[in-house]
Structure formats: structure tokens, C-alpha cells
Protein backbone atom coordinates (compact mmCIF):
# COMPACT_ATOMS: atom_id res chain seq x y z
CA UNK A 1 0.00 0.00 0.00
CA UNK A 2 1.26 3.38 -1.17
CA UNK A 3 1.32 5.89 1.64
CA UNK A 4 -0.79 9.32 0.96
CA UNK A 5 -0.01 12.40 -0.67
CA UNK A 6 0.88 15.28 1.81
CA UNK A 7 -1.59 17.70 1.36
CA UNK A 8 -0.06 20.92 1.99
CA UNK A 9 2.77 21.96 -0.22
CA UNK A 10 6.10 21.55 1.00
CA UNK A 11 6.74 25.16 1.05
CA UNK A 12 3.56 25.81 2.94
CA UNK A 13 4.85 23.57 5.87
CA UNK A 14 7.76 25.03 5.82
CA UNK A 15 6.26 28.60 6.23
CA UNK A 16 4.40 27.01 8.92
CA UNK A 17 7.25 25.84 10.82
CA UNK A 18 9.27 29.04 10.52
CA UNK A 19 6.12 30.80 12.00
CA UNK A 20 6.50 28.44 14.89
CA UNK A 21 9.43 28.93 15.70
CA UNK A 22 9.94 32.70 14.97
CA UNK A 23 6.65 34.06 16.44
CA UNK A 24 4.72 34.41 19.29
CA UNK A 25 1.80 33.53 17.20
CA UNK A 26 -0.71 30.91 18.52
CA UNK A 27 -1.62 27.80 16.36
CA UNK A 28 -5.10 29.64 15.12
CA UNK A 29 -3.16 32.55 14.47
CA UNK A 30 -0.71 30.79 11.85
CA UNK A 31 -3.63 28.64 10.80
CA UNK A 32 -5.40 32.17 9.56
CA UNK A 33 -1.94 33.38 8.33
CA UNK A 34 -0.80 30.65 6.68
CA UNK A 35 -4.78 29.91 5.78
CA UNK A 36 -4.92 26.21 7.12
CA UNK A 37 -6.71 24.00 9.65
CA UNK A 38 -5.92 24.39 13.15
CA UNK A 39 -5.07 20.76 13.16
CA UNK A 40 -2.85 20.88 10.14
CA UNK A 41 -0.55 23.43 11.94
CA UNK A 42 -0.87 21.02 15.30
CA UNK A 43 0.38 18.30 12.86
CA UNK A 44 2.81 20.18 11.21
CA UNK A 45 4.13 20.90 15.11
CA UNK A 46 3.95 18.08 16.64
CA UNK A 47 6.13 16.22 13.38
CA UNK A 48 8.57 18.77 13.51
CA UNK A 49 9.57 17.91 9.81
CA UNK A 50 8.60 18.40 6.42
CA UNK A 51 6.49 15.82 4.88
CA UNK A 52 8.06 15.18 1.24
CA UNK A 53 5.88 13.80 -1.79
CA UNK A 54 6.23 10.28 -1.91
CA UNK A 55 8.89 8.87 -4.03
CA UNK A 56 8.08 5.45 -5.74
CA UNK A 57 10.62 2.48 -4.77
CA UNK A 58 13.53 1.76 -7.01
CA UNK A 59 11.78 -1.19 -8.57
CA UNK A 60 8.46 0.68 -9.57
CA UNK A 61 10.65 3.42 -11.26
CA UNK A 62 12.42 0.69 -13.18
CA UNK A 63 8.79 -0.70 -14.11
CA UNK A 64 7.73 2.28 -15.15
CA UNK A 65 11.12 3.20 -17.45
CA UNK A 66 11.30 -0.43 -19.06
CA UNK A 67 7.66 0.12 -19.94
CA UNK A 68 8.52 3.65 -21.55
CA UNK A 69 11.63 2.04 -23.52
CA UNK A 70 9.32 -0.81 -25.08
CA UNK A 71 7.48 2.16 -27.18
CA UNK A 72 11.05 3.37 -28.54
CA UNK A 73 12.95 1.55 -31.51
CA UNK A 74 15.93 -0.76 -30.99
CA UNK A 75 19.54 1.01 -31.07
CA UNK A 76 22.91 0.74 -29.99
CA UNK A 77 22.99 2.36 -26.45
CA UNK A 78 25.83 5.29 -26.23
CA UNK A 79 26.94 4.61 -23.24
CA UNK A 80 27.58 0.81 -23.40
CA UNK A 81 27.34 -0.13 -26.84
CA UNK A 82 24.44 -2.85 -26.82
CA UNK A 83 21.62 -2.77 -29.01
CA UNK A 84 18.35 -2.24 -26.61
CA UNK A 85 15.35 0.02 -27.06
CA UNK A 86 15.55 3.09 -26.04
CA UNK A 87 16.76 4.04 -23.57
CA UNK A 88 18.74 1.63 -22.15
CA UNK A 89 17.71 -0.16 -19.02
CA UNK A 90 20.83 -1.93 -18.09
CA UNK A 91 22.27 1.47 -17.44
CA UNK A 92 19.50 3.52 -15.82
CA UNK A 93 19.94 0.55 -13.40
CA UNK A 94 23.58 0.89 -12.86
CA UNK A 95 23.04 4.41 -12.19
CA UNK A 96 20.75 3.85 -10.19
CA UNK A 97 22.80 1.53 -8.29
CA UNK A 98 25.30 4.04 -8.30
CA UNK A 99 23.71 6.45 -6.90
CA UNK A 100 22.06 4.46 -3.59
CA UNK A 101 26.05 3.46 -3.24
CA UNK A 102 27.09 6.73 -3.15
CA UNK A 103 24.53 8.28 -0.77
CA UNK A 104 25.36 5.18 1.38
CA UNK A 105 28.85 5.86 0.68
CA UNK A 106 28.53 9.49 2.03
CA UNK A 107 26.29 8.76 4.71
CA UNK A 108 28.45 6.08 6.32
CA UNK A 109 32.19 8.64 6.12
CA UNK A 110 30.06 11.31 7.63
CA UNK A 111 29.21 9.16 10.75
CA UNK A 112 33.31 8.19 11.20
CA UNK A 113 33.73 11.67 11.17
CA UNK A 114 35.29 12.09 7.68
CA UNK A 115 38.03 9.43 7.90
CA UNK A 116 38.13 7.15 4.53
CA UNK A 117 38.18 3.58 5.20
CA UNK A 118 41.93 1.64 5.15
């Protein structure tokens, strides 16, 4: 099951949160300003965070691209040279890949402190 939508746009929740923290307003007070529920600025509060639009899972996303490619002709992919349809799936995978390496990669030297691995 796919979880919901937020609602409010990510730069309304924001606003919200800056009023928060940077008044003396009172919930129903931002509400009106930031023209909201009383309970979505309660939410907003008691989160703490910005709620960011879902983001499918790496799988769907390759779903959806291998789908798109099947409506493309065959050709020789530029980046590794085999024939495929358009665009190449193979490699939008090993970027993708890639990239969840990297941001692991990053993630894990910033909690050593910065120190690369021997």
C-alpha cells in the first residue's frame, strides 16, 4: 500500500514551521496566516519535519522506465554499446545503483567523522 499524498505543499509547511518557531503567534493565528486547519498546523508541530511527496521504490521506477523504452525503436545504447530500445535499461539501473552506493557511501564517512576507510 502506497502511503498518501501530503496535502499541503512543502513550502507551505515550511512557512508554517518558521512561523513556529519565529513568532509568538498561537496555532489559530498561523492557521489564519498561513490559511490552514488548526489541526494541520498542530500536525505540522507536533512532526517537527517536512512531509516530502512520496517517491516510488527503485523497482516501480524501473517498471515504469522499461515500460517507456518498449514504445522506442531498438539502437545501440551510447553509453555501453548494446543494441536495446531506447533508452537503455541496463544502465538507468547501474546508475541507479550508483547512486544508492554513493549516498550510502557518504552517509556512512560522515558518521566516522570524515576518515576514509583503510
Amino acid at each position: 500500500m502506497r502511503p498518501r499524498e501530503p496535502m499541503l505543499s512543502v513550502e507551505t509547511q515550511r512557512e508554517i514551521i518558521a512561523l513556529l518557531h519565529t513568532t509568538d503567534h498561537s496555532q489559530r493565528e498561523i492557521a489564519r496566516i498561513a490559511d490552514v486547519s488548526r489541526s494541520s498546523v498542530g500536525n505540522i508541530k507536533w512532526r517537527g519535519v517536512v512531509v516530502e511527496p512520496y517517491r516510488p521504490p527503485i523497482r516501480q521506477r524501473v517498471t515504469e522506465y522499461a515500460e517507456f523504452g518498449r514504445k522506442n525503436p531498438r539502437a545501440r545504447c551510447p553509453r555501453c554499446g548494446v543494441e536495446v530500445e531506447m533508452p537503455c535499461l541496463a544502465c538507468y539501473v547501474r546508475r541507479l545503483k550508483t547512486e544508492t552506493w554513493l549516498q550510502r557511501t557518504i552517509r556512512e564517512r560522515k558518521e566516522r567523522g570524515g576518515q576514509k576507510s583503510e
